[in-house]
PDB file of N, CA and C in Angstrom:
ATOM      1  N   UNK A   1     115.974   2.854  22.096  1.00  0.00           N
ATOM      2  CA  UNK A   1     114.611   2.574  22.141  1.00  0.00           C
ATOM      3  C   UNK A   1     113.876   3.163  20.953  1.00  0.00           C
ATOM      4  N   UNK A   2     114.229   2.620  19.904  1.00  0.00           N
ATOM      5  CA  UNK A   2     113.558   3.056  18.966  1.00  0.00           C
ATOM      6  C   UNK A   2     112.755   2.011  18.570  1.00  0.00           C
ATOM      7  N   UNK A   3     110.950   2.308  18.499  1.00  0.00           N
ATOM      8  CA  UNK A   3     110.084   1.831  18.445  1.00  0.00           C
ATOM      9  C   UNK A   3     109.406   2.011  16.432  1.00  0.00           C
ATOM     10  N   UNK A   4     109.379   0.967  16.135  1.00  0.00           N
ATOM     11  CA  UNK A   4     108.908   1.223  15.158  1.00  0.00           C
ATOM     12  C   UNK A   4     107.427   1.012  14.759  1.00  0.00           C
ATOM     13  N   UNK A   5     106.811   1.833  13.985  1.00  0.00           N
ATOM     14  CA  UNK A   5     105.198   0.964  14.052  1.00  0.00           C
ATOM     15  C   UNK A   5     104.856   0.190  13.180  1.00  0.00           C
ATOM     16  N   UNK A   6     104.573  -1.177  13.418  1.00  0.00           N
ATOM     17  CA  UNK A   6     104.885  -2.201  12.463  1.00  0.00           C
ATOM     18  C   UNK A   6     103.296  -1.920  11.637  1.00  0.00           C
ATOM     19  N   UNK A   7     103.070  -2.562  10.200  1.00  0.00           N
ATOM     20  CA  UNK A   7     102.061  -2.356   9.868  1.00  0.00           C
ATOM     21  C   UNK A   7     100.836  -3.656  10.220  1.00  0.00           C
ATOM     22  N   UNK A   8      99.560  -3.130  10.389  1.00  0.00           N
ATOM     23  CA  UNK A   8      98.643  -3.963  10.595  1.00  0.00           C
ATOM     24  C   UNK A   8      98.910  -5.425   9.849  1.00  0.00           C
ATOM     25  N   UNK A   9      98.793  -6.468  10.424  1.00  0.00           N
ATOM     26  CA  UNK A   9      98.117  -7.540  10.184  1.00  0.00           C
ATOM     27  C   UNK A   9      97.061  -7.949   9.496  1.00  0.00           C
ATOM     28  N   UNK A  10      97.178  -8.991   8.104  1.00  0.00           N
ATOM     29  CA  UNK A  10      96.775  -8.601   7.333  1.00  0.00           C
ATOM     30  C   UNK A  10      95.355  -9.650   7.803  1.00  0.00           C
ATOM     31  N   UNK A  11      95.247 -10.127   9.016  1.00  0.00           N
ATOM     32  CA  UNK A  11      94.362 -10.703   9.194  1.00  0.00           C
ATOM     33  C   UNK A  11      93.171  -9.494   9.901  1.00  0.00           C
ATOM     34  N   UNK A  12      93.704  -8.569  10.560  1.00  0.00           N
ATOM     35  CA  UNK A  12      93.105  -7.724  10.799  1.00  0.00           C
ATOM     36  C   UNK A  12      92.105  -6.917  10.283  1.00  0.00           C
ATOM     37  N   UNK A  13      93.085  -6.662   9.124  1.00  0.00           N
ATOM     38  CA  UNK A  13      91.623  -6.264   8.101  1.00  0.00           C
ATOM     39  C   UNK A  13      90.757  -6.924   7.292  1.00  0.00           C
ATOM     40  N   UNK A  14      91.349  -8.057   7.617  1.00  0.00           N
ATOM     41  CA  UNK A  14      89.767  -9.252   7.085  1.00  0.00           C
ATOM     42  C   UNK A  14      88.868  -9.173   8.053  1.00  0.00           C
ATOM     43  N   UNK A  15      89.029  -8.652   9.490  1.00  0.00           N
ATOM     44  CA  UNK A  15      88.324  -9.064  10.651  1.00  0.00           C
ATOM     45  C   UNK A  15      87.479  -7.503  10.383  1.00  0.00           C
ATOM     46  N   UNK A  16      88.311  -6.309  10.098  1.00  0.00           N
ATOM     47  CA  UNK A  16      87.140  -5.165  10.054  1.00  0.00           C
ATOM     48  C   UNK A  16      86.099  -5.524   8.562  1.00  0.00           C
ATOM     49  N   UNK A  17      86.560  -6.025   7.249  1.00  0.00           N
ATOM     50  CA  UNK A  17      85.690  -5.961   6.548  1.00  0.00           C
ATOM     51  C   UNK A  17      84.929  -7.101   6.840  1.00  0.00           C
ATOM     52  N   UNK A  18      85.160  -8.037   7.596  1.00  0.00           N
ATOM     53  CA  UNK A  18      84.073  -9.435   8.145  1.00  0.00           C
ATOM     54  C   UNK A  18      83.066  -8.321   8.749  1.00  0.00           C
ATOM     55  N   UNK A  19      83.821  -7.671   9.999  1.00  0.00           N
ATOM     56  CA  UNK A  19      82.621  -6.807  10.435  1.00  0.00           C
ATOM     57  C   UNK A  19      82.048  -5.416   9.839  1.00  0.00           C
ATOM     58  N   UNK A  20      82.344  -5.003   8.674  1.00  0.00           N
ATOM     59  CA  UNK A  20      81.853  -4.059   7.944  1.00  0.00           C
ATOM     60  C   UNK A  20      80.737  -4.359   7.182  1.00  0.00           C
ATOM     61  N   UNK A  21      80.790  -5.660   6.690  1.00  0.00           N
ATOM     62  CA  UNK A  21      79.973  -6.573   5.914  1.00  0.00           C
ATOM     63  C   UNK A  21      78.609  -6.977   6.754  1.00  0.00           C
ATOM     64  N   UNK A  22      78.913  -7.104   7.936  1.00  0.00           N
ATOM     65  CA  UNK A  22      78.020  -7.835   9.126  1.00  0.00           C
ATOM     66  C   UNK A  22      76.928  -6.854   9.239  1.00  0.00           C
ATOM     67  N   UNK A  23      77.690  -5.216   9.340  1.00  0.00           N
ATOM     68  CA  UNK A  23      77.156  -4.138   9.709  1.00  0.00           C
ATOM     69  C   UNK A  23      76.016  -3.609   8.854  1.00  0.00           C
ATOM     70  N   UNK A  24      76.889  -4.056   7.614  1.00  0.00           N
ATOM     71  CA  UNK A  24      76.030  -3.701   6.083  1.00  0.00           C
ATOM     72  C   UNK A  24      75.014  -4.498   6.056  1.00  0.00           C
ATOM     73  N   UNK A  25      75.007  -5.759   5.991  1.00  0.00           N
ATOM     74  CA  UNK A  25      73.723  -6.638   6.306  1.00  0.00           C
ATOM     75  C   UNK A  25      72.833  -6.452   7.492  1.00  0.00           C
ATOM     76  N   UNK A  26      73.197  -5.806   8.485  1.00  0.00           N
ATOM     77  CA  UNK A  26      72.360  -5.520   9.420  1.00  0.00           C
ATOM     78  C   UNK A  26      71.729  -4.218   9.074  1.00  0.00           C
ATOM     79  N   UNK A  27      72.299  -3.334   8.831  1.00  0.00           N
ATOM     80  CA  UNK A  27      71.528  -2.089   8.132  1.00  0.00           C
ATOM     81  C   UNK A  27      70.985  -2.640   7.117  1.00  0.00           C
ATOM     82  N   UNK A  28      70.593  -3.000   5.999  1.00  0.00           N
ATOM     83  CA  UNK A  28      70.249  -3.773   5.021  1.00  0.00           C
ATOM     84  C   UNK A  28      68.763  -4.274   5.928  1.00  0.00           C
ATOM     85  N   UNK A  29      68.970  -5.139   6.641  1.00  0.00           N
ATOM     86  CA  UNK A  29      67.958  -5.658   6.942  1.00  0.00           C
ATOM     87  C   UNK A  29      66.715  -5.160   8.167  1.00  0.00           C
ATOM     88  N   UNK A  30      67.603  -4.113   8.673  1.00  0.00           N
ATOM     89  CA  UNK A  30      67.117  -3.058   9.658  1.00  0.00           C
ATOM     90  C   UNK A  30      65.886  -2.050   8.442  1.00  0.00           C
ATOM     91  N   UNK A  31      66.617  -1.667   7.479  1.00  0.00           N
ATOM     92  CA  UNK A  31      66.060  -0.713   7.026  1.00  0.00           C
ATOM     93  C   UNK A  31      64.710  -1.569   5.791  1.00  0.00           C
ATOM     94  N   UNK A  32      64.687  -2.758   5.741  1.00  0.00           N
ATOM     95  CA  UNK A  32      64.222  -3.702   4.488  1.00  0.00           C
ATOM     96  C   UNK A  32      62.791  -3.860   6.046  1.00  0.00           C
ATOM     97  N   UNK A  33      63.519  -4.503   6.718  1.00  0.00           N
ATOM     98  CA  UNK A  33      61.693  -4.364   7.986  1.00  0.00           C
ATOM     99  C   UNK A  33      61.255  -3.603   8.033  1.00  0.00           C
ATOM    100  N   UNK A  34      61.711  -2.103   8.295  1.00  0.00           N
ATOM    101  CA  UNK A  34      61.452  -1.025   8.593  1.00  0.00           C
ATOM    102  C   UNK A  34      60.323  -0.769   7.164  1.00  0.00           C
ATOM    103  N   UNK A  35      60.872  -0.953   5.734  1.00  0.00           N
ATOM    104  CA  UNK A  35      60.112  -0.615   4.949  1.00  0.00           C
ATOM    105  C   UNK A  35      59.206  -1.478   5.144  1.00  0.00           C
ATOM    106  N   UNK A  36      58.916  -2.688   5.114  1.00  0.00           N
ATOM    107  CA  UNK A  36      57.907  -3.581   5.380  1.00  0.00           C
ATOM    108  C   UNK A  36      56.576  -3.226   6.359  1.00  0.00           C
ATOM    109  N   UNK A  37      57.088  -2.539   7.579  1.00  0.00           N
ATOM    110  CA  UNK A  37      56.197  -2.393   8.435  1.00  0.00           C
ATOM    111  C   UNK A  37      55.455  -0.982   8.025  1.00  0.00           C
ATOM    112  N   UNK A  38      56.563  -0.145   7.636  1.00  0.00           N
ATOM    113  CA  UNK A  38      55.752   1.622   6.962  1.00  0.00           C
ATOM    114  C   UNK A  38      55.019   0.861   6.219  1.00  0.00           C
ATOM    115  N   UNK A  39      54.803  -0.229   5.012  1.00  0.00           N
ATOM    116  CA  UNK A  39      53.799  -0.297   4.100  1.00  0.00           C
ATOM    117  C   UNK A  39      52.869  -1.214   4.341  1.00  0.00           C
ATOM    118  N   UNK A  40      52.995  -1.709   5.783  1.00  0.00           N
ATOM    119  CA  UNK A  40      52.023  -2.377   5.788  1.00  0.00           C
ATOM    120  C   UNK A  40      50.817  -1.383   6.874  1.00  0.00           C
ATOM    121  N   UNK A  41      51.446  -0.338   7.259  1.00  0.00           N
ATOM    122  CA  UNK A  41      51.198   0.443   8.010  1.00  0.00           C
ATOM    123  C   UNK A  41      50.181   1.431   7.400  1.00  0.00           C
ATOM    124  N   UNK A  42      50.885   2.035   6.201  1.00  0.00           N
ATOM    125  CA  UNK A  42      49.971   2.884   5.165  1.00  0.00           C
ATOM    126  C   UNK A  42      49.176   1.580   4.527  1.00  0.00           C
ATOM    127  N   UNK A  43      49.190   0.581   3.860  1.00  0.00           N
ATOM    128  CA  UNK A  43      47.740  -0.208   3.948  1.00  0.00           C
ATOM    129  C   UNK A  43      47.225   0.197   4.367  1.00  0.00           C
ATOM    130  N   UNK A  44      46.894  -0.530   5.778  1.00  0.00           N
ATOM    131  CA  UNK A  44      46.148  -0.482   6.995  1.00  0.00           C
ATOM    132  C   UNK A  44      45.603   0.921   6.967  1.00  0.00           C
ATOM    133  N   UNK A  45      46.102   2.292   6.729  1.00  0.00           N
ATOM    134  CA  UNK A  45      45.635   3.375   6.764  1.00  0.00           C
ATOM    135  C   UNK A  45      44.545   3.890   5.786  1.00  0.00           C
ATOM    136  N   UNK A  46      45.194   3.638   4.578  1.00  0.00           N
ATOM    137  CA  UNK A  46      44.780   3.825   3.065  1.00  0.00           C
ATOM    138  C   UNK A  46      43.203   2.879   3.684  1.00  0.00           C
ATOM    139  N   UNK A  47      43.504   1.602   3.756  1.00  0.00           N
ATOM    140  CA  UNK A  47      41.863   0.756   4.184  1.00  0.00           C
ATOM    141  C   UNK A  47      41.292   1.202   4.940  1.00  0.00           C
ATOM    142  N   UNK A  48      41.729   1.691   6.120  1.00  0.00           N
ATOM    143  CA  UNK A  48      40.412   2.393   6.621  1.00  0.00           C
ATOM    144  C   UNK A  48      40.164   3.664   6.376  1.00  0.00           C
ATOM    145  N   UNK A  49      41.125   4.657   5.753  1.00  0.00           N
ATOM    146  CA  UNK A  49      40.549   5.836   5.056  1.00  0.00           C
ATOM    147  C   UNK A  49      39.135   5.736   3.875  1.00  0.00           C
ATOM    148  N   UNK A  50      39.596   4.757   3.449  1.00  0.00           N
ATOM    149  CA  UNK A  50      38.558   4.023   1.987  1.00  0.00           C
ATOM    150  C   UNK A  50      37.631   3.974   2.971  1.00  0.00           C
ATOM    151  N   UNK A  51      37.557   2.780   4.178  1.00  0.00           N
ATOM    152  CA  UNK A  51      36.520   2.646   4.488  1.00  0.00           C
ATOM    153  C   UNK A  51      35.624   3.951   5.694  1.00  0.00           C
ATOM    154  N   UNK A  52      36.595   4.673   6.081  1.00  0.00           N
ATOM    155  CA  UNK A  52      35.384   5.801   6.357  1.00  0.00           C
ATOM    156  C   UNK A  52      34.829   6.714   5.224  1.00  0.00           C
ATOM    157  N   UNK A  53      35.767   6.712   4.302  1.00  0.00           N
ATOM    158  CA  UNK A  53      34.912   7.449   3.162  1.00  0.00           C
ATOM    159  C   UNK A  53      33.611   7.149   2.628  1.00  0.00           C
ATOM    160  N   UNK A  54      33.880   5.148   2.991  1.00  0.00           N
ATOM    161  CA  UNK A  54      32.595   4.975   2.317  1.00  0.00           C
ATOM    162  C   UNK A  54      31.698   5.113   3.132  1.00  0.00           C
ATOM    163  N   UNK A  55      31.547   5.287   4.309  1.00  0.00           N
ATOM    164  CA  UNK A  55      30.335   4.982   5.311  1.00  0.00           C
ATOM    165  C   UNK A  55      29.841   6.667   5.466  1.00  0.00           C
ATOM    166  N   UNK A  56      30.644   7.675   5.036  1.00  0.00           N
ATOM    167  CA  UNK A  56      30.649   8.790   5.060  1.00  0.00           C
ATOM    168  C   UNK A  56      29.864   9.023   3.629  1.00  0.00           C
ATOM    169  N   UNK A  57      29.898   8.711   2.578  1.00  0.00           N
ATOM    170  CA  UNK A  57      29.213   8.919   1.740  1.00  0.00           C
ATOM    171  C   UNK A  57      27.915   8.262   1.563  1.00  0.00           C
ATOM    172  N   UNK A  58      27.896   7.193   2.009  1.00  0.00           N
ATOM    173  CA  UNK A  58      26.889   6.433   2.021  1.00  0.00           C
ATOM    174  C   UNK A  58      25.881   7.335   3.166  1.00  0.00           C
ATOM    175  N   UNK A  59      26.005   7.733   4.557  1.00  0.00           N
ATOM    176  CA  UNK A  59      25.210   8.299   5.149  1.00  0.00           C
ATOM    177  C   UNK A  59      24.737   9.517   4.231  1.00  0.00           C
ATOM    178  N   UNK A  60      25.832  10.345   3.473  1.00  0.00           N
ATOM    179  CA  UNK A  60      25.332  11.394   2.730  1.00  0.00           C
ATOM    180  C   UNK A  60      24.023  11.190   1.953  1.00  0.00           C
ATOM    181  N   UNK A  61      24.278  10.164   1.269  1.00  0.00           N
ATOM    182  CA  UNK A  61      23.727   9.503   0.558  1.00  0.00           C
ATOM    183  C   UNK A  61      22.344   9.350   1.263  1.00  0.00           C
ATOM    184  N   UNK A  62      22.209   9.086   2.483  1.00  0.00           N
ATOM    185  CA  UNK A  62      20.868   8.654   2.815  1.00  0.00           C
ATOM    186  C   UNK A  62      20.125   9.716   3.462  1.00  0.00           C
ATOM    187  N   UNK A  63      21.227  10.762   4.030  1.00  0.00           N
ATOM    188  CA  UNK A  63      20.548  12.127   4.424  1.00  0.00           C
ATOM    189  C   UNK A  63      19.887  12.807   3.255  1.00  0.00           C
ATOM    190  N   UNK A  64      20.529  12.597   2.019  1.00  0.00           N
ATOM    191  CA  UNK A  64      20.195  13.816   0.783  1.00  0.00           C
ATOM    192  C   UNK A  64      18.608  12.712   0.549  1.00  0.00           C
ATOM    193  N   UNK A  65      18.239  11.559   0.398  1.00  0.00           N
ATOM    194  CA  UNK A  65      17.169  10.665  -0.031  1.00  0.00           C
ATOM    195  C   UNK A  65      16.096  10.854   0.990  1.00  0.00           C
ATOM    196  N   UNK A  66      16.733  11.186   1.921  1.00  0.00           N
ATOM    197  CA  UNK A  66      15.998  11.370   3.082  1.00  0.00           C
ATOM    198  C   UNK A  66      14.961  13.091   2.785  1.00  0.00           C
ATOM    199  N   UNK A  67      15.884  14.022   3.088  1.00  0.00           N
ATOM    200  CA  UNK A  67      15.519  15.531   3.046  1.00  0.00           C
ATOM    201  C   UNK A  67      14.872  15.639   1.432  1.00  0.00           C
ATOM    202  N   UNK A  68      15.110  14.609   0.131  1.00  0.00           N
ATOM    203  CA  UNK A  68      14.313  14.603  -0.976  1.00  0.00           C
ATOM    204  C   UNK A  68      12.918  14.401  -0.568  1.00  0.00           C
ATOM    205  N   UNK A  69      12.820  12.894   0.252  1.00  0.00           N
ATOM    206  CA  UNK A  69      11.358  12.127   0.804  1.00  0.00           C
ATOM    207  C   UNK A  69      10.486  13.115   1.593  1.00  0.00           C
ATOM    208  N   UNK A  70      11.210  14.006   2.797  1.00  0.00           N
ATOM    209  CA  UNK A  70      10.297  14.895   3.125  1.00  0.00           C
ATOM    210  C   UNK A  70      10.263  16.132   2.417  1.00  0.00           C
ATOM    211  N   UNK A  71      10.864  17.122   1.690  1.00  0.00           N
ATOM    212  CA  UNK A  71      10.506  17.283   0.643  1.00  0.00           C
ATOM    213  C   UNK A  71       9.143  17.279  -0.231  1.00  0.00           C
ATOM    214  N   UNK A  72       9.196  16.148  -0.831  1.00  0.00           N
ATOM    215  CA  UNK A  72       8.442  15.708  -1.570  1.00  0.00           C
ATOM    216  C   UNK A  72       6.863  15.547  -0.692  1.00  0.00           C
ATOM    217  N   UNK A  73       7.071  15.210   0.380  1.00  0.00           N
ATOM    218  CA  UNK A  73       6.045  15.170   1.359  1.00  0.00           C
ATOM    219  C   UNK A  73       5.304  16.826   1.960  1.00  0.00           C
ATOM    220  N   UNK A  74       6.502  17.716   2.308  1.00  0.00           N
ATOM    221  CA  UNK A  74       5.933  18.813   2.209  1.00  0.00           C
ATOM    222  C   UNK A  74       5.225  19.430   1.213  1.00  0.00           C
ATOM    223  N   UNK A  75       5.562  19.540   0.052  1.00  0.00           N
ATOM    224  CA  UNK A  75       4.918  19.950  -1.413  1.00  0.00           C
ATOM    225  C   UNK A  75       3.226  18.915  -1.771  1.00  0.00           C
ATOM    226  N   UNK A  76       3.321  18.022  -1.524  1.00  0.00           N
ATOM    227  CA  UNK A  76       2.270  16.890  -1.401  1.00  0.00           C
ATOM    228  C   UNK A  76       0.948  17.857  -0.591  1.00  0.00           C
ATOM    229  N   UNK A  77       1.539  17.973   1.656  1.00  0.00           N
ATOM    230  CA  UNK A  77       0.942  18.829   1.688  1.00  0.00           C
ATOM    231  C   UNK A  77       0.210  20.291   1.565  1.00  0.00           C
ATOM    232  N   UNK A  78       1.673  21.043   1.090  1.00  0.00           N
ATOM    233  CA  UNK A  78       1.103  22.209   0.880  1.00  0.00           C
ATOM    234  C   UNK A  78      -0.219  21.905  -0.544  1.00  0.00           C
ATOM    235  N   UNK A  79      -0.113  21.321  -1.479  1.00  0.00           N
ATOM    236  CA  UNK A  79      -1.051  21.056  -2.393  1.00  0.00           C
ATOM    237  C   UNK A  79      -2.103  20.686  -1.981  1.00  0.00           C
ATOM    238  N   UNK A  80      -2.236  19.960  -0.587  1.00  0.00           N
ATOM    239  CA  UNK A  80      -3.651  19.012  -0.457  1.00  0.00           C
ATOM    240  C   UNK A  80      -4.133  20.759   0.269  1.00  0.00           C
ATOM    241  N   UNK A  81      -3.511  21.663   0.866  1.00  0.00           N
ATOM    242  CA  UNK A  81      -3.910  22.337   1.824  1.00  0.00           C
ATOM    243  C   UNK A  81      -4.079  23.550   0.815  1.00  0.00           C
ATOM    244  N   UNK A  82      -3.825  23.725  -0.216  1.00  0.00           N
ATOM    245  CA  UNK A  82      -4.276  24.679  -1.543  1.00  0.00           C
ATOM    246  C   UNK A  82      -5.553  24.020  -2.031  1.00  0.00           C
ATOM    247  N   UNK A  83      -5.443  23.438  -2.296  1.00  0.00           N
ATOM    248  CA  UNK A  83      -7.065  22.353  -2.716  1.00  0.00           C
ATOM    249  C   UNK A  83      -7.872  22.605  -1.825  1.00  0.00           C
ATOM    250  N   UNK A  84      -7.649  22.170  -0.585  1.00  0.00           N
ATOM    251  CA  UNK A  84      -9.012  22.480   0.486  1.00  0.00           C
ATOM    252  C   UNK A  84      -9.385  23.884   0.499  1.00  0.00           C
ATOM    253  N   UNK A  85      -8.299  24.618   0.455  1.00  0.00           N
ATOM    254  CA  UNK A  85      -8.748  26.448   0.426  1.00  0.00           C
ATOM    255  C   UNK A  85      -9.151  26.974  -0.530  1.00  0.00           C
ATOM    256  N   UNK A  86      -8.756  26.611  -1.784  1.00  0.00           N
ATOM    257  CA  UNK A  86      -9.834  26.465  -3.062  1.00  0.00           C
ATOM    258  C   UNK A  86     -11.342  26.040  -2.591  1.00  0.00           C
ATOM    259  N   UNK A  87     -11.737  24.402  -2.430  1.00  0.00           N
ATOM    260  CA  UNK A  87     -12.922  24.118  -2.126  1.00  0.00           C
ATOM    261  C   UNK A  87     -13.702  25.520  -1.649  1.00  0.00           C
ATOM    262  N   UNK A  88     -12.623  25.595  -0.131  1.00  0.00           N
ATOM    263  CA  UNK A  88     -13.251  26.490   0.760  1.00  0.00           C
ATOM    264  C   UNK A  88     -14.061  27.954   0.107  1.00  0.00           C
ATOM    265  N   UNK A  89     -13.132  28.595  -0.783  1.00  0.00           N
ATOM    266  CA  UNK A  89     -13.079  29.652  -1.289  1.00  0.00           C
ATOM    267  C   UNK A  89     -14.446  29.871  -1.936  1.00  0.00           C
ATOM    268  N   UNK A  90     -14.377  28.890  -2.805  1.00  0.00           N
ATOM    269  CA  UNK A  90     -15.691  28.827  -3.577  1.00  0.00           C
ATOM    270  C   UNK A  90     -16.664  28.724  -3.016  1.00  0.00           C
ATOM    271  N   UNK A  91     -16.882  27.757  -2.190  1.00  0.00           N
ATOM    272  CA  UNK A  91     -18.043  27.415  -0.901  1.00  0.00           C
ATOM    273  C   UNK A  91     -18.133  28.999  -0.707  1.00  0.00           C
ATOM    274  N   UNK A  92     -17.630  29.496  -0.114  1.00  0.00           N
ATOM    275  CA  UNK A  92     -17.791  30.817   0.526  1.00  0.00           C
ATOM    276  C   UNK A  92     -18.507  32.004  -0.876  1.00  0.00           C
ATOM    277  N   UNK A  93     -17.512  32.097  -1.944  1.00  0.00           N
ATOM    278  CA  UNK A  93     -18.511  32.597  -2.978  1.00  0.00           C
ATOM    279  C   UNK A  93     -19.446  32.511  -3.314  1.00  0.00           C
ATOM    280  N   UNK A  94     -20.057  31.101  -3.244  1.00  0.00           N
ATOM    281  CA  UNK A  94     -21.142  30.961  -3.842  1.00  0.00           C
ATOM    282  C   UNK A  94     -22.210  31.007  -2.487  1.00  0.00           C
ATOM    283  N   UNK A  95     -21.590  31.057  -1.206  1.00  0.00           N
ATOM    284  CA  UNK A  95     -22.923  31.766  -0.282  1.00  0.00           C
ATOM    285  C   UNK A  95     -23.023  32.770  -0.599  1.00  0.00           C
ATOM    286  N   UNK A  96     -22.084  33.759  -0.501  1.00  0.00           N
ATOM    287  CA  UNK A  96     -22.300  35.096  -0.504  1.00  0.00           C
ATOM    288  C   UNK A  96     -23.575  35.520  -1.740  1.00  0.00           C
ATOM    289  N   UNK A  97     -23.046  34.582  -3.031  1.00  0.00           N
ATOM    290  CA  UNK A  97     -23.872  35.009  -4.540  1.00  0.00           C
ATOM    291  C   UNK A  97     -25.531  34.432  -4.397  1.00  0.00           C
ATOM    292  N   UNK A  98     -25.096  33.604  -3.155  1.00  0.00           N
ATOM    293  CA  UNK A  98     -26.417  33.048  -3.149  1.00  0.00           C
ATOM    294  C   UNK A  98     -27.519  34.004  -2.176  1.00  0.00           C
ATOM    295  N   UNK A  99     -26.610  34.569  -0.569  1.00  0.00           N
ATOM    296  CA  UNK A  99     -27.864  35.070   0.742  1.00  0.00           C
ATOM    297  C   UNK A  99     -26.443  36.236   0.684  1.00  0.00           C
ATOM    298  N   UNK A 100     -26.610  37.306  -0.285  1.00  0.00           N
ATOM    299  CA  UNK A 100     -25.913  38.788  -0.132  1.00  0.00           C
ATOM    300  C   UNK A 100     -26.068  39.121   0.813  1.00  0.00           C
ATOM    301  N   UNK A 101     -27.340  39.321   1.872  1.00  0.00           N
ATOM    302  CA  UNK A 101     -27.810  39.828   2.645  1.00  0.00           C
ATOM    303  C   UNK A 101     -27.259  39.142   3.750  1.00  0.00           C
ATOM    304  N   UNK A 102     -27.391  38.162   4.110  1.00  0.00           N
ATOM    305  CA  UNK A 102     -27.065  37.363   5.068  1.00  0.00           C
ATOM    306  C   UNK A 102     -25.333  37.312   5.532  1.00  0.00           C
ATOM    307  N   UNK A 103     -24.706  37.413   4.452  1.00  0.00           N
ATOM    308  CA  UNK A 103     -23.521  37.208   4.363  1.00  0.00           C
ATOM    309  C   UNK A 103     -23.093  38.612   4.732  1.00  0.00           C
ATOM    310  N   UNK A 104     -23.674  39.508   4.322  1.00  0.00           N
ATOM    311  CA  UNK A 104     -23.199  40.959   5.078  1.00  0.00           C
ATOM    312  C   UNK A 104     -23.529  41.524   6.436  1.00  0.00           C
ATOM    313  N   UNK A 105     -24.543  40.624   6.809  1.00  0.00           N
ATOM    314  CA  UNK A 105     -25.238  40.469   8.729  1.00  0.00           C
ATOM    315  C   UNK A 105     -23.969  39.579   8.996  1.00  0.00           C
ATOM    316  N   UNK A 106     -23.595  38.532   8.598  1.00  0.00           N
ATOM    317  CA  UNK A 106     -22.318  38.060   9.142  1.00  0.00           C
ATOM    318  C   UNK A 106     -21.375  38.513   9.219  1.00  0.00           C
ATOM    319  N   UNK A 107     -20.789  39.443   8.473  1.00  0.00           N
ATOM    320  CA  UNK A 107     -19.209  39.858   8.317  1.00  0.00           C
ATOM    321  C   UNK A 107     -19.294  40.902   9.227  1.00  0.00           C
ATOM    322  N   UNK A 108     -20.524  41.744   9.373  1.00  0.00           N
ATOM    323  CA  UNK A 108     -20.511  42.845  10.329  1.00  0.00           C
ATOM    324  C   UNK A 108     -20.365  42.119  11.878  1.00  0.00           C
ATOM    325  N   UNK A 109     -21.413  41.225  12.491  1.00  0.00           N
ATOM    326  CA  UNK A 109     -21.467  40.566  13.210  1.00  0.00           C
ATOM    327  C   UNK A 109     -19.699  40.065  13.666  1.00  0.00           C
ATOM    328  N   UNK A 110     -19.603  39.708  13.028  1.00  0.00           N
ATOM    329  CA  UNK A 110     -17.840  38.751  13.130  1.00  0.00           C
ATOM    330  C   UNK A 110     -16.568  39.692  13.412  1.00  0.00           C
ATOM    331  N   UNK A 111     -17.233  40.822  12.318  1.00  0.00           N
ATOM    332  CA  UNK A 111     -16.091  42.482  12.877  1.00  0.00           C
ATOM    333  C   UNK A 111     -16.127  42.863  13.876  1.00  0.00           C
ATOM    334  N   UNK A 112     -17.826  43.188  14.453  1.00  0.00           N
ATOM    335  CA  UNK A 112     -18.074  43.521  15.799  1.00  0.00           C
ATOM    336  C   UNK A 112     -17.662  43.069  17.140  1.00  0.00           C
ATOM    337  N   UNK A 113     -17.755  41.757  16.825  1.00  0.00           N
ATOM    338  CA  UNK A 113     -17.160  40.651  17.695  1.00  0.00           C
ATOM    339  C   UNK A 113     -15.450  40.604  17.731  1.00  0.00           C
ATOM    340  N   UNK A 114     -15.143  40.778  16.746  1.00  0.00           N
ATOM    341  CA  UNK A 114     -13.400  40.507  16.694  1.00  0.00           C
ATOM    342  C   UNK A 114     -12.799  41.978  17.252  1.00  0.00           C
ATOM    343  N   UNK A 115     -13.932  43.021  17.233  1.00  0.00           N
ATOM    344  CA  UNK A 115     -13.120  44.246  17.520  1.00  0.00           C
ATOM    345  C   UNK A 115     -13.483  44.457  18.973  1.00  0.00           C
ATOM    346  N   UNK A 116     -14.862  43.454  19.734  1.00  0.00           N
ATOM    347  CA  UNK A 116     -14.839  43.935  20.945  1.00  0.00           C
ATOM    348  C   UNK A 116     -13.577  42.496  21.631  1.00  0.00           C
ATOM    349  N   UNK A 117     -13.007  41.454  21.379  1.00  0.00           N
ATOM    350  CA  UNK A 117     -11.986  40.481  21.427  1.00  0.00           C
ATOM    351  C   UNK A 117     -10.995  41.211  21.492  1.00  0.00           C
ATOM    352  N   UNK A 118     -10.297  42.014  20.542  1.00  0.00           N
ATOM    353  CA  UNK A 118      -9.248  42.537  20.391  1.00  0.00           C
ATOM    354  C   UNK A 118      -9.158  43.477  21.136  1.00  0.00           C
ATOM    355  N   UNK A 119     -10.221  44.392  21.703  1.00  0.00           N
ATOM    356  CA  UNK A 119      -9.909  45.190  22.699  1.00  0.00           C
ATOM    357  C   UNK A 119      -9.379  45.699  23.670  1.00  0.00           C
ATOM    358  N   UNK A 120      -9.511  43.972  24.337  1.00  0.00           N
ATOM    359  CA  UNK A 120      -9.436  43.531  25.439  1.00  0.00           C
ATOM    360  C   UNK A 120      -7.977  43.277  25.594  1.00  0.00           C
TER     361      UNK A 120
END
């Protein structure tokens, strides 16, 4: 009983490289979708990264135009409200230069009054 081991069939190994080949094209094409879908994937990402950037800058954009406008609006009033206290100022000088007397019956009057207010 002596068994010998005959060698493979040479059809055999046409049948593993038929299916080695099969394998290779399937990896091949496994990994060729695979890239397809990662880049269509980062697109899709990259575009809407772009597009929150832009809606993100653009609001910046309208906050900074914004906080300029009031801004510009505060300074407006503080000026109109320097002007009137000017007017005021002078008005007040030129009573005093005008009724000395009068103007010093008032300020006493107004002390007297604010110190019996505050008392309380």
């Amino acid at each position: 009983m002596n068994k010998s081991v005959q060698p493979p069939e040479p059809m055999a190994g046409n049948r593993i490289d038929d299916r080695a080949e099969r394998v290779k094209q399937a990896t091949s094409h496994a990994v060729a979708s695979t890239k397809e879908t990662v880049a269509r994937a980062a697109d899709h990402v990259e575009e809407s990264l772009h597009h929150a950037t832009d809606k993100v800058a653009d609001t910046a954009h309208r906050a900074s135009d914004k906080a300029a406008d009031l801004g510009d609006r505060g300074r407006e009033a503080y000026d109109r409200t320097m002007d009137r206290a000017d007017v005021f100022l002078e008005q007040a000088r030129d009573y005093v230069r005008e009724k000395p007397v009068q103007s010093v019956a008032i300020a006493l009057g107004v002390g007297w009054l604010l110190g019996r207010v505050l008392r309380r």
